[in-house]
Protein backbone atom coordinates (compact mmCIF):
# COMPACT_ATOMS: atom_id res chain seq x y z
CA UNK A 1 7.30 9.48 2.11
CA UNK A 2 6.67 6.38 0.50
CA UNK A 3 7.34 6.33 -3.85
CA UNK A 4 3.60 6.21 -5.16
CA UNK A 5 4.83 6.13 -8.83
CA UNK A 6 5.90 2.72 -8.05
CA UNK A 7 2.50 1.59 -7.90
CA UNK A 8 0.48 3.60 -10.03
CA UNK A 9 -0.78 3.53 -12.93
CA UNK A 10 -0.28 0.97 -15.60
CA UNK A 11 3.48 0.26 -16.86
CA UNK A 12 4.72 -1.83 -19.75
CA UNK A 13 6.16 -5.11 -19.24
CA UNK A 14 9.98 -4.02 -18.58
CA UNK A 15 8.78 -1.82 -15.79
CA UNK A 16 7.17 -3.95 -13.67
CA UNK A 17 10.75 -5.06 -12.24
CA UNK A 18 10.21 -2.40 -9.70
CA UNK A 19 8.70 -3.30 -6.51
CA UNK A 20 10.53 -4.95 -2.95
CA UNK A 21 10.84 -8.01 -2.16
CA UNK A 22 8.04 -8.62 0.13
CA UNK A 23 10.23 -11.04 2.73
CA UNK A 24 13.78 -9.51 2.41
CA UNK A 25 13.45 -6.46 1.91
CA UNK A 26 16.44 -5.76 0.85
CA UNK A 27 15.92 -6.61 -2.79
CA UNK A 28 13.88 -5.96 -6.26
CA UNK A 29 11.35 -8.62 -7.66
CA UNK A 30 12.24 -9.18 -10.95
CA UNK A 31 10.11 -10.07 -13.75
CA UNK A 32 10.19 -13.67 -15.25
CA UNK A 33 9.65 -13.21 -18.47
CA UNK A 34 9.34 -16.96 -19.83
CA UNK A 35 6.16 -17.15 -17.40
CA UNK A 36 4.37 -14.05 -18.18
CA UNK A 37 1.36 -15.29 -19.90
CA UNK A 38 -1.43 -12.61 -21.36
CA UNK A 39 -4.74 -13.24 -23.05
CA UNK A 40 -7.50 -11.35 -24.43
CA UNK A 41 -10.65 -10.79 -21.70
CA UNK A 42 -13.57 -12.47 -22.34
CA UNK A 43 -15.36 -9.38 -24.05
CA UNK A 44 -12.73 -8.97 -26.43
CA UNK A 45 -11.87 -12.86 -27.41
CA UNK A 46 -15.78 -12.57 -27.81
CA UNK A 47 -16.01 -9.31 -30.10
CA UNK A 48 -12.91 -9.38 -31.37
CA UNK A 49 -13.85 -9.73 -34.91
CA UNK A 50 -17.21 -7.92 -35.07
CA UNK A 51 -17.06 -5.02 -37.27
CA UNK A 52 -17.76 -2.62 -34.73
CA UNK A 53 -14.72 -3.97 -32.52
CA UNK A 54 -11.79 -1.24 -32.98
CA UNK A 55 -8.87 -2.54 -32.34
CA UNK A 56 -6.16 -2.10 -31.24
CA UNK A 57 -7.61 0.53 -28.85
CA UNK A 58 -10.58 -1.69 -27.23
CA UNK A 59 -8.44 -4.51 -26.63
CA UNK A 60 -8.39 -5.69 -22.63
CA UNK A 61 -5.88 -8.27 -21.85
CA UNK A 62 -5.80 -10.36 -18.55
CA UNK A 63 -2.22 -10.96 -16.90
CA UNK A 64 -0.11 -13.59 -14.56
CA UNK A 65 3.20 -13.84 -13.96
CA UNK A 66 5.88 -14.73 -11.85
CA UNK A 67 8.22 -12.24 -10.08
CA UNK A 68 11.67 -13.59 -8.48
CA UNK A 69 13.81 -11.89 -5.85
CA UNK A 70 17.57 -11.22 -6.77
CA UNK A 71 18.65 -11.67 -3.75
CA UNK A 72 20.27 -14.95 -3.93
CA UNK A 73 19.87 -15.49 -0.13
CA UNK A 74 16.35 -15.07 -0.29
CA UNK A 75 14.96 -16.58 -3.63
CA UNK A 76 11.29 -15.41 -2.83
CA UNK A 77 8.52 -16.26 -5.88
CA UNK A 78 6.12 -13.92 -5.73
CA UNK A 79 2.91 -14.54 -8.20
CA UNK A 80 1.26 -11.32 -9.76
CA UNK A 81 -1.67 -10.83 -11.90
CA UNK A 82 -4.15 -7.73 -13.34
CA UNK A 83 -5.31 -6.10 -16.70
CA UNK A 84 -3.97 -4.64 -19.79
CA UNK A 85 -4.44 -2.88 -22.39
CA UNK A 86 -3.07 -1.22 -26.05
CA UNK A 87 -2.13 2.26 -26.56
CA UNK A 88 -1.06 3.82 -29.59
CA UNK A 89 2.21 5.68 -29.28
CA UNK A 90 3.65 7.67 -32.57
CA UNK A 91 7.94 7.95 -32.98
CA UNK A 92 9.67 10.30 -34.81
CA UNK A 93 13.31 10.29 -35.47
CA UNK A 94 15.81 11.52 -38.50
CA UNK A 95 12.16 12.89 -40.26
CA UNK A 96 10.81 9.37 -40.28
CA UNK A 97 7.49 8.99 -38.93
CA UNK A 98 6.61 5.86 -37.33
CA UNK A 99 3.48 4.42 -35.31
CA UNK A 100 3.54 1.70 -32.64
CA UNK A 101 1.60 -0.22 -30.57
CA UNK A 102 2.89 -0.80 -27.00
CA UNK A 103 1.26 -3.03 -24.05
CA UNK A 104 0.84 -1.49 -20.83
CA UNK A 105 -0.19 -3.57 -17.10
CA UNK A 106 -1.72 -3.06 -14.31
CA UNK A 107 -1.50 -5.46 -11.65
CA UNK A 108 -4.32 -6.12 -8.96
CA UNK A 109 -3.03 -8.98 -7.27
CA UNK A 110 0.68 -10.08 -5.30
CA UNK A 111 1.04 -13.52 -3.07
CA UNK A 112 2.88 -12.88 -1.01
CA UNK A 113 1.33 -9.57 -0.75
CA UNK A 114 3.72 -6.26 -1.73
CA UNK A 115 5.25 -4.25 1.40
CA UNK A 116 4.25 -0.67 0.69
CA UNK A 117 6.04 -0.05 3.33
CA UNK A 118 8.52 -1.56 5.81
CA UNK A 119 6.41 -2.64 9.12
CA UNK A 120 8.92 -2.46 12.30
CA UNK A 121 10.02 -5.76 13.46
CA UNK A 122 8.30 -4.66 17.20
CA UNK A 123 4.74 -4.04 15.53
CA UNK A 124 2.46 -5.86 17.27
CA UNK A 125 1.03 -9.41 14.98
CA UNK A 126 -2.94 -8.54 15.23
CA UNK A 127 -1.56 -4.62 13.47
CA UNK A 128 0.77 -6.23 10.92
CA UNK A 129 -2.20 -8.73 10.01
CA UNK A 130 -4.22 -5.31 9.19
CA UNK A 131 -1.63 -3.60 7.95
CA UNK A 132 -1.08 -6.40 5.57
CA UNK A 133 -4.59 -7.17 4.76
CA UNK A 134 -4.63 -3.37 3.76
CA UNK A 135 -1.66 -4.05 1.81
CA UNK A 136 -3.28 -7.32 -0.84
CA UNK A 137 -6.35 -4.54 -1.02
CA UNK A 138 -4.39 -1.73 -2.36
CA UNK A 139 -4.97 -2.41 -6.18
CA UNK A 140 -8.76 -3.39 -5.92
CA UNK A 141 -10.61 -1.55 -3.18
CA UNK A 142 -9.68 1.89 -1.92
CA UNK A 143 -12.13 1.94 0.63
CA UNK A 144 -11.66 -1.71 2.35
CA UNK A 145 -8.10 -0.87 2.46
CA UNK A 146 -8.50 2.27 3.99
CA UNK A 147 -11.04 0.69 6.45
CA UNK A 148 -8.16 -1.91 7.37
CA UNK A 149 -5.79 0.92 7.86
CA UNK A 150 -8.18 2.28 10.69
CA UNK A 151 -8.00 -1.30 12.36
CA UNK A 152 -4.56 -1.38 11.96
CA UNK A 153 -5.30 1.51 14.53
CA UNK A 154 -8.00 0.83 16.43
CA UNK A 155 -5.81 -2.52 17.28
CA UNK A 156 -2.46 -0.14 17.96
CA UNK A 157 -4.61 1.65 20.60
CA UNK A 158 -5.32 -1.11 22.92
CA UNK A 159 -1.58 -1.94 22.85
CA UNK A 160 -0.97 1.27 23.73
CA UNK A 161 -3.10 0.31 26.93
CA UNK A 162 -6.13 2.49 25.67
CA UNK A 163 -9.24 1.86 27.23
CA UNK A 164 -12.28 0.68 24.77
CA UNK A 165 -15.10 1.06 27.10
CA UNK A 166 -16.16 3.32 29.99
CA UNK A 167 -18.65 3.01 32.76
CA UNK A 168 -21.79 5.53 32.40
CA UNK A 169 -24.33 5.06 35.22
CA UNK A 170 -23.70 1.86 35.93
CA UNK A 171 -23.31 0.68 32.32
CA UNK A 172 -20.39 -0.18 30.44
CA UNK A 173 -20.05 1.94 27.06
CA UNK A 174 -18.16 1.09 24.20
CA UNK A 175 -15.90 4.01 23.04
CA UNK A 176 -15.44 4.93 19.77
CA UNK A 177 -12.12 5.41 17.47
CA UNK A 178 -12.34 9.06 18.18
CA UNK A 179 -13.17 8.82 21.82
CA UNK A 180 -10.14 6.67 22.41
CA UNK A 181 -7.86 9.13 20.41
CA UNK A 182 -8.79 11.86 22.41
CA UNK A 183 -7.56 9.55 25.84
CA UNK A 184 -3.89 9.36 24.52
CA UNK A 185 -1.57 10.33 27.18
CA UNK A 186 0.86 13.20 27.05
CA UNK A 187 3.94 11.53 25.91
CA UNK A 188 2.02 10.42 22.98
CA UNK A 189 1.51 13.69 21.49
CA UNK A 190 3.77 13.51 18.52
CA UNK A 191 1.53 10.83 17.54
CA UNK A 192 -1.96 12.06 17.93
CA UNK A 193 -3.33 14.10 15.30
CA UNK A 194 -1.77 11.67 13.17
CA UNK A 195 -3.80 9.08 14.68
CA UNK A 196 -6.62 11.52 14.35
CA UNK A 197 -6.07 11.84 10.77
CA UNK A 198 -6.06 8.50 10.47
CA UNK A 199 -9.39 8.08 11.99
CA UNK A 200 -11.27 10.93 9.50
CA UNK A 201 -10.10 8.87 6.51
CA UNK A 202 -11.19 4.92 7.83
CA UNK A 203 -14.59 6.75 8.42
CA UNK A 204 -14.38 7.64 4.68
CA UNK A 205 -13.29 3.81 3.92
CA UNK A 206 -16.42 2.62 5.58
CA UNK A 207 -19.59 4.87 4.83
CA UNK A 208 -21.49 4.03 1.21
CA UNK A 209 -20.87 6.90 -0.83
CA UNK A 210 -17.39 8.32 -0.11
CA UNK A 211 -15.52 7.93 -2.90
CA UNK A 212 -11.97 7.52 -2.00
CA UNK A 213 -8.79 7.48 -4.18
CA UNK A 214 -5.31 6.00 -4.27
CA UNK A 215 -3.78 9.00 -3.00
CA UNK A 216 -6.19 9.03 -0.15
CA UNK A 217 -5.14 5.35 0.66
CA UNK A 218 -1.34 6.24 0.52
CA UNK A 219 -2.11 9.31 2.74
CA UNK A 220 -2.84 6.54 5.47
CA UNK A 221 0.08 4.38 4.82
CA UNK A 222 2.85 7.22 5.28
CA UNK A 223 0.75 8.49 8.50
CA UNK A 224 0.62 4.91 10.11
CA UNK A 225 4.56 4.38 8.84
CA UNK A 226 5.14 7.69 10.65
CA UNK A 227 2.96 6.22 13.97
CA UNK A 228 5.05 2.82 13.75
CA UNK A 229 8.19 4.22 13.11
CA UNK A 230 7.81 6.58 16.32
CA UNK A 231 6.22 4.01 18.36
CA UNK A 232 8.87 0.83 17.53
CA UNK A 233 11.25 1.45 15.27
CA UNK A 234 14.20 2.31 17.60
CA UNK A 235 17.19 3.46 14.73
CA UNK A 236 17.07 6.94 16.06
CA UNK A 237 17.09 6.52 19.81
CA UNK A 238 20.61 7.08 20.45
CA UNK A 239 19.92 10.16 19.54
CA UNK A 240 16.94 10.99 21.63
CA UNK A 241 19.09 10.10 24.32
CA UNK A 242 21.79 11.77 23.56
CA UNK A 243 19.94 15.03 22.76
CA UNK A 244 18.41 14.31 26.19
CA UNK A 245 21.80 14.20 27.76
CA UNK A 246 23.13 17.19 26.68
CA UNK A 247 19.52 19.20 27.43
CA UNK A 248 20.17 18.15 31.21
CA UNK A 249 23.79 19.03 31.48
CA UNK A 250 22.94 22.47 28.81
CA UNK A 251 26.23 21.67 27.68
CA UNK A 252 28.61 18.72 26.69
């Protein structure tokens, strides 16, 4: 199950050193903080000083910044940028009372886009490029990335030597997502309600009027992590086979 806490909501500044390194992996982006620069949005730079302005609560910053990997080997920039805002947070300690004002982020935007999850090396490039383009979409659109998430399948399915049209009297028809699902072979069982799944919640992502959420989006990723991870990610084979082994002798 992939962590959603690590990418929602809005966190103060210290917290955003949280997320992967989009190219190694194997490493935490961290925050650089001589090139974090925030302003005021437009509407409150504007209003800022009309008497009906309240602030600190109505304030809306804008956000960039600059995120480096730790891992010396890798040294990957990655550039981030979102919203903001104030809240106001009360402390109490040894009887004293005492009322601060903290900044909390959002991002919106990564380059190069954040992993939400690892994509197997053996993915096919036309399903990472979905995958990814779900991915930069995350933080912006719900539905758009959920719709990439279903191309991210419909792609996977014509790897998987699916057909994507039929002949009807004479005439060639195209199938649809759910058609195709439904022509999965038997050894790709484990993998089709999943894919099914997957299906009901791109049609969501593309019909006017669906309203879908974050969790709904994440829903997708750990079912098509799950999908990639049986279909190419090979770290558990050995013992598949071996399980296999020992099935056909009932014994060791």
């Amino acid at each position: 199950m992939i962590d959603r806490t690590l990418y929602k909501g809005y966190s103060s500044k210290e917290g955003m050193s949280k997320w992967q390194c989009p190219t190694c992996y194997s490493s935490l982006l961290q925050l650089d903080n001589d090139k974090f620069i925030v302003e005021y949005n437009s509407g409150t730079a504007v209003n800022y000083h009309e008497d009906w302005f309240d602030a600190p609560e109505m304030i809306v910053y804008t956000f960039t910044t600059l995120l480096h990997c730790t891992n010396k080997n890798c040294k990957e920039v990655v550039t981030c940028s979102g919203t903001g805002y104030v809240e106001e947070e009360y402390y109490s300690e040894y009887g004293h009372h005492e009322r601060r004002y903290e900044d909390y982020f959002k991002p919106f935007y990564f380059y190069p886009t954040l992993h939400i999850f690892q994509i197997p090396e053996k993915t096919p490039e036309d399903v990472k490029e979905a995958i990814l383009a779900s991915f930069s979409m995350v933080f912006t659109n719900y539905s758009t990335a959920a719709n990439q998430i279903r191309i991210a399948l419909e792609c996977l399915l014509t790897h998987l030597k699916i057909n994507r049209t039929k002949i009807i009297k004479r005439k060639r028809k195209r199938l649809n997502l759910h058609e195709r699902i439904a022509l999965l072979p038997v050894r790709f069982q484990k993998i089709k309600d999943v894919c099914m799944a997957i299906k009901w919640l791109g049609n969501a992502g593309s019909h006017c009027g669906d309203k879908m959420t974050f969790d709904d989006v994440f829903d997708g990723y750990d079912m098509l992590s799950f999908i990639l991870d049986e279909l190419y990610d090979n770290k558990h084979e050995h013992v598949k086979k071996l399980a296999k082994k020992i099935n056909k002798k009932k014994g060791v």
